[in-house]
Protein backbone atom coordinates (compact mmCIF):
# COMPACT_ATOMS: atom_id res chain seq x y z
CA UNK A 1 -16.26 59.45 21.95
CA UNK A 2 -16.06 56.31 19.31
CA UNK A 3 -18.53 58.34 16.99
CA UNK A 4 -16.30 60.73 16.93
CA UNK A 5 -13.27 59.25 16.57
CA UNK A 6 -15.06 57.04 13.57
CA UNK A 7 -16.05 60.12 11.93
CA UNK A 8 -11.96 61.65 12.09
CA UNK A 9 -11.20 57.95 10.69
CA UNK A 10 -13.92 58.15 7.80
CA UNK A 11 -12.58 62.16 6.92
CA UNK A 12 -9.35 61.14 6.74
CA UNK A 13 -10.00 58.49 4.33
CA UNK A 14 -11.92 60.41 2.09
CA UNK A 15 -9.25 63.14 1.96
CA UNK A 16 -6.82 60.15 0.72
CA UNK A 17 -9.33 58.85 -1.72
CA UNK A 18 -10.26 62.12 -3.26
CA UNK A 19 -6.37 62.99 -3.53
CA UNK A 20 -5.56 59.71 -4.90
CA UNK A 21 -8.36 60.65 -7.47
CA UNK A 22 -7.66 63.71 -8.48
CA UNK A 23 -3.98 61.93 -8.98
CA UNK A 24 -5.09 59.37 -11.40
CA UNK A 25 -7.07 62.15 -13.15
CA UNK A 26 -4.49 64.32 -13.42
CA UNK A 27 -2.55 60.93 -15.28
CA UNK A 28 -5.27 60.08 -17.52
CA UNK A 29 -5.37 63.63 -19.23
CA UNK A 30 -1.74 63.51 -19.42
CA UNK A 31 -2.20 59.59 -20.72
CA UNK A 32 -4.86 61.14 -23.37
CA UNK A 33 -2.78 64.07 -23.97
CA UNK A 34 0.18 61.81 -25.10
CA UNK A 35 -1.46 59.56 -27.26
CA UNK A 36 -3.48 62.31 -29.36
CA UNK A 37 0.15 63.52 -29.72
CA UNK A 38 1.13 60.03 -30.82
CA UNK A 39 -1.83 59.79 -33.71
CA UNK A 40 -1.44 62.83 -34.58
CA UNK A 41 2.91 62.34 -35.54
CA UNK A 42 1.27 59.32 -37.19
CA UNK A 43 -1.17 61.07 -39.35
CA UNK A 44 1.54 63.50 -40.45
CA UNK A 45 3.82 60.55 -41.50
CA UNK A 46 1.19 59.13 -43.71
CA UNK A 47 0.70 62.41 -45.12
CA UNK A 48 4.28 62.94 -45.80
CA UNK A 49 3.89 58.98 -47.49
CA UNK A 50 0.98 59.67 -49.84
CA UNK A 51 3.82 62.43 -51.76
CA UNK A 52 5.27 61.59 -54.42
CA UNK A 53 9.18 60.80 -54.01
CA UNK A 54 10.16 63.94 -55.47
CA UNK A 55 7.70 66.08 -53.31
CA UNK A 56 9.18 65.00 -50.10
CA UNK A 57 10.65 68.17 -49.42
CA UNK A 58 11.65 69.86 -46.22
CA UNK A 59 9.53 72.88 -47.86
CA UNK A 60 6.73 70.65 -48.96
CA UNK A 61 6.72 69.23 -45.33
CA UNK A 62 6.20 72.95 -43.54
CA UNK A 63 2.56 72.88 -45.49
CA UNK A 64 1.26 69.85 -42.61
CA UNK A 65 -0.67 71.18 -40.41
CA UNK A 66 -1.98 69.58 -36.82
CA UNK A 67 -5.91 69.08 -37.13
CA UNK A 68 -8.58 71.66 -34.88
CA UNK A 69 -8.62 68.64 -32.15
CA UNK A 70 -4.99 68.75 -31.59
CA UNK A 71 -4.61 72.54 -31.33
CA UNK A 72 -6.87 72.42 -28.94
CA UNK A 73 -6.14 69.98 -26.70
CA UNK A 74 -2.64 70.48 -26.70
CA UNK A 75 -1.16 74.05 -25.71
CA UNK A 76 1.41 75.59 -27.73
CA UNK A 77 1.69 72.55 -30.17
CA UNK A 78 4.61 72.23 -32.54
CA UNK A 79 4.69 69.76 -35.23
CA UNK A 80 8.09 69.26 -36.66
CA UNK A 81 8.74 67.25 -39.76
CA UNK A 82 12.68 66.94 -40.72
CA UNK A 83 13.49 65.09 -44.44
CA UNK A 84 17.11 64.27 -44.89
CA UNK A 85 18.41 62.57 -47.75
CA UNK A 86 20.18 58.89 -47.43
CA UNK A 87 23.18 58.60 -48.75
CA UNK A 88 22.58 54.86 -50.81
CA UNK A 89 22.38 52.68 -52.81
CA UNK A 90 19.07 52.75 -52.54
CA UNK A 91 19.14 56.13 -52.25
CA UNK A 92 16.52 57.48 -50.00
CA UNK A 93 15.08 59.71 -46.98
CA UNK A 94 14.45 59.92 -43.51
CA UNK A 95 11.48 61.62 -42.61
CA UNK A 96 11.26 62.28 -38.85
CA UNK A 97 7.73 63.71 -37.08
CA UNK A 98 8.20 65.02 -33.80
CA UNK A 99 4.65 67.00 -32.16
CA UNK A 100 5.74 68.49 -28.91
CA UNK A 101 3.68 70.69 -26.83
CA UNK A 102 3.54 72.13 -22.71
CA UNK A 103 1.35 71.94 -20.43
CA UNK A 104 -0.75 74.44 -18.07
CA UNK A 105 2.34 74.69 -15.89
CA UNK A 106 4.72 74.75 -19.01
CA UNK A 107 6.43 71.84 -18.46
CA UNK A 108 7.04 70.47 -21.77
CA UNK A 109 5.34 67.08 -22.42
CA UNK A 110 6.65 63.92 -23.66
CA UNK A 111 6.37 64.45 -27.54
CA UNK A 112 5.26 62.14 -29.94
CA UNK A 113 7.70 60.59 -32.77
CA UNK A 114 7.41 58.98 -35.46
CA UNK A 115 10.34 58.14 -38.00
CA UNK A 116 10.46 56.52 -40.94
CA UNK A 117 12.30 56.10 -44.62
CA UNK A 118 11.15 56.48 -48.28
CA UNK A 119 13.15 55.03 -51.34
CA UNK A 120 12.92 55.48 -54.98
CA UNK A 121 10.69 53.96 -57.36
């Protein structure tokens, strides 16, 4: 009767530990997920940098594209760059990345953003 009621005891622990594992699985691809979505709004800011001033463009901006790992790994991925002119003196502009993408279940995920200005000269 005690082997038996250790062995209920020991499968009912390993359901909880392989539930809490799957769990912090399931919040280390979403962790991974996030930050590849973070680099990547990154690497499209210091693409939009490297233009000249005159370049940044909100028609120039539509030609950045998300690299083969991102497409990948993140479903239905939409980079979004927005330049809006500053009223000054300086004059200058906002440039604003914004990657968003869903998941399996789409639910869209937390995107990544990334904002920053550009001035003259």
């Amino acid at each position: 009767m005690e082997m038996l009621a250790a062995v209920v005891v020991l499968t009912a622990l390993l359901v909880v530990l392989a539930q809490f594992l799957g769990a912090v699985a399931q919040q280390r691809r979403v962790a991974a997920r996030r930050l590849l979505a973070v680099e990547e709004a990154a690497n499209a800011m210091e693409q939009a940098a490297a233009l000249a001033y005159a370049e940044l463009t909100p028609a120039r901006m539509q030609t950045i594209q998300l690299s083969q790992q991102a497409q990948q790994s993140l479903p239905q991925a939409k980079l979004t760059v927005v330049v809006t002119d500053e009223p000054g003196p300086p004059a200058g502009k906002r440039i604003a990345v914004e990657l968003s993408w869903q998941n399996r279940a789409g639910q869209t995920g937390k995107p990544g953003r990334v904002t920053a200005w550009r001035y003259e000269g």
